[in-house]
C-alpha atoms as a PDB file:
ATOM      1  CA  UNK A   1      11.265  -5.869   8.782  1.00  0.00           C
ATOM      2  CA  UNK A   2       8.342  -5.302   6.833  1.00  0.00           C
ATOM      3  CA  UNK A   3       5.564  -7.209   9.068  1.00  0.00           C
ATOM      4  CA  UNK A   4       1.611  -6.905   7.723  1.00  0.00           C
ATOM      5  CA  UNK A   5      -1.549  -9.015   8.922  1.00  0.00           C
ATOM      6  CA  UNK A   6      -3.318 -11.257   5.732  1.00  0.00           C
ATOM      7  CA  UNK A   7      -6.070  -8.348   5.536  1.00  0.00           C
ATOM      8  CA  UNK A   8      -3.494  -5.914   4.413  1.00  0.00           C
ATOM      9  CA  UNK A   9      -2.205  -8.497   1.570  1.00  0.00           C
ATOM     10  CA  UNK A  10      -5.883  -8.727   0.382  1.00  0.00           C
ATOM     11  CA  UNK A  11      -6.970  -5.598   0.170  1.00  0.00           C
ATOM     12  CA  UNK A  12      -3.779  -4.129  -1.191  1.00  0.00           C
ATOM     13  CA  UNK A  13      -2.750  -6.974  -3.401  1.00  0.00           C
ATOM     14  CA  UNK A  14      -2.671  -4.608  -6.682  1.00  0.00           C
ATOM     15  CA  UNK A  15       0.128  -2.506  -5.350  1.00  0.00           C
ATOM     16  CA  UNK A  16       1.856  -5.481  -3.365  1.00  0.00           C
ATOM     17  CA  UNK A  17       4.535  -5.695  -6.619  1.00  0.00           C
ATOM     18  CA  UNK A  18       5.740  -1.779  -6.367  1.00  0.00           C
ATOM     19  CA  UNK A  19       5.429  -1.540  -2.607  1.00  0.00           C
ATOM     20  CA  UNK A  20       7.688  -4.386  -1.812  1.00  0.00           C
ATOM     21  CA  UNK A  21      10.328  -3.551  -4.210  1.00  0.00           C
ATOM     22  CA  UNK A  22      13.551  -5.727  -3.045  1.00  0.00           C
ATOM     23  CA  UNK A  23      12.373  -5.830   0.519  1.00  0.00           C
ATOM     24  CA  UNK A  24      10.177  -9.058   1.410  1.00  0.00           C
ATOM     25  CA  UNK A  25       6.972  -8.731   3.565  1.00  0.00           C
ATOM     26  CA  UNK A  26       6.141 -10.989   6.390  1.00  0.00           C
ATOM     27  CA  UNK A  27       2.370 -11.760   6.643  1.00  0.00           C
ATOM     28  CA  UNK A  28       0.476 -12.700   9.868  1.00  0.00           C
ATOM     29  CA  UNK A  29      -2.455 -14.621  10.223  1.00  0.00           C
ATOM     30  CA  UNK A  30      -4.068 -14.235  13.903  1.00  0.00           C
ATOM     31  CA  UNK A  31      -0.717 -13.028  15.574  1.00  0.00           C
ATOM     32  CA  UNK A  32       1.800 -15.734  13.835  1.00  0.00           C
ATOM     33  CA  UNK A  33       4.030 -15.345  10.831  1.00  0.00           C
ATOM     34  CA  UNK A  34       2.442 -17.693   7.975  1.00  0.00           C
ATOM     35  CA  UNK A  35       4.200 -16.194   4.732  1.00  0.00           C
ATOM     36  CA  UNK A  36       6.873 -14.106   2.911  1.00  0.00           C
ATOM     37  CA  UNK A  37       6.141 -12.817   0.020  1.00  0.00           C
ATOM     38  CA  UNK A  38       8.584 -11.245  -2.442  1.00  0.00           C
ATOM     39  CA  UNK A  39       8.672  -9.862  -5.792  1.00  0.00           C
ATOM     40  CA  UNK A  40       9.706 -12.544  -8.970  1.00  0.00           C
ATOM     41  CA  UNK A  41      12.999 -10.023  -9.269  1.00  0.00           C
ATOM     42  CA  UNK A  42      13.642 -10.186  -5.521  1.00  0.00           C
ATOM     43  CA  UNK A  43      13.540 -14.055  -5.850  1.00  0.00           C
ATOM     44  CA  UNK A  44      15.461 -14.781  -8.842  1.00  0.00           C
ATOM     45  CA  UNK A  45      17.753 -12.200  -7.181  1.00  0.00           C
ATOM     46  CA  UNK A  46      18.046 -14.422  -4.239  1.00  0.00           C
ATOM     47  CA  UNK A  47      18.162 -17.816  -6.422  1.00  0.00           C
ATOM     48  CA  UNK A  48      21.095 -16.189  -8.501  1.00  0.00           C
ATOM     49  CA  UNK A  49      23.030 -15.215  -5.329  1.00  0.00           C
ATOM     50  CA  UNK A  50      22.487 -18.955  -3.927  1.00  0.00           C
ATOM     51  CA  UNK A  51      23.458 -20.581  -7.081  1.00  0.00           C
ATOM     52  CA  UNK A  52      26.801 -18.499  -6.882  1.00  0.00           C
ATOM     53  CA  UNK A  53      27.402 -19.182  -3.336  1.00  0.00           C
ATOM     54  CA  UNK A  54      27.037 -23.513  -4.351  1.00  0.00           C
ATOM     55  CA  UNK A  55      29.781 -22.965  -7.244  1.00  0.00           C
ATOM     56  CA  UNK A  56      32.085 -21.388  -4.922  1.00  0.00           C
ATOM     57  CA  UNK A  57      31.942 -23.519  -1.794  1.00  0.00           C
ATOM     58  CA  UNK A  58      31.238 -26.834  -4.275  1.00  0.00           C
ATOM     59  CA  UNK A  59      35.043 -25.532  -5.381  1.00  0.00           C
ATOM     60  CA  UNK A  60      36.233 -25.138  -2.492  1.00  0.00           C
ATOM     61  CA  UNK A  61      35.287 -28.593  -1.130  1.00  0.00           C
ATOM     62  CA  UNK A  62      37.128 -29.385  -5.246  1.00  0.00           C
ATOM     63  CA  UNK A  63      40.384 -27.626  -4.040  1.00  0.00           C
ATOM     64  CA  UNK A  64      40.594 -29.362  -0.467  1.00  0.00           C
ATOM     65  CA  UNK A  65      40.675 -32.873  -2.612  1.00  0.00           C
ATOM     66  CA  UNK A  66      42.937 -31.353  -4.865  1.00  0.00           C
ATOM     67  CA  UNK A  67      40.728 -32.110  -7.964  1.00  0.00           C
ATOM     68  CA  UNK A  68      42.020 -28.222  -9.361  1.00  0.00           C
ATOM     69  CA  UNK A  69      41.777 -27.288 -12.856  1.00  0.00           C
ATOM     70  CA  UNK A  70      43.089 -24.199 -14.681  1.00  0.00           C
ATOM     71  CA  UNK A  71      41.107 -20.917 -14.965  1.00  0.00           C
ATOM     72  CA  UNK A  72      39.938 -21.118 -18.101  1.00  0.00           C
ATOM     73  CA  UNK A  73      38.372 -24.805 -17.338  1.00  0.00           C
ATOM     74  CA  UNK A  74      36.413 -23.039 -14.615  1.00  0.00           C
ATOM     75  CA  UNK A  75      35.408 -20.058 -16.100  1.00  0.00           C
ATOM     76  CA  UNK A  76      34.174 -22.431 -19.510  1.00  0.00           C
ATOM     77  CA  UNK A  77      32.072 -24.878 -16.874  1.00  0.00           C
ATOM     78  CA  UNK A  78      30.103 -21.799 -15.639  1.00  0.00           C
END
């Protein structure tokens, strides 16, 4: 885990965007975690994965109530 104190953040801020890459950073503030920070790619990464994870257990709940459609009904609602 990539752990840093707020001073690091500020004085490095400029190279923050290449430095963190995928991986997030945890930022202290007098000892205690206060922030993550990740890149805009990292989180829409992250969003994109969620949002995939939603459709498939949101169908799963579908299919347990037996409200099924064919494939091609799924793959046209995505």
């Amino acid at each position: 885990m990539n752990i840093k104190p707020i001073s690091y953040m500020k004085a490095n801020a400029a190279k923050l965007p290449t430095e963190l890459d995928f991986e997030p950073m945890h930022i202290t503030q007098n000892g205690h975690e206060v922030l993550v920070i990740q890149t805009s790619e990292s989180y829409q990464f992250q969003q994109d994965k969620i949002a995939f994870m939603e459709l498939i257990i949101n169908r799963e709940a579908n299919i347990s109530k037996n409200k099924v459609s064919n494939l091609d009904e799924f793959l046209s609602s995505i």
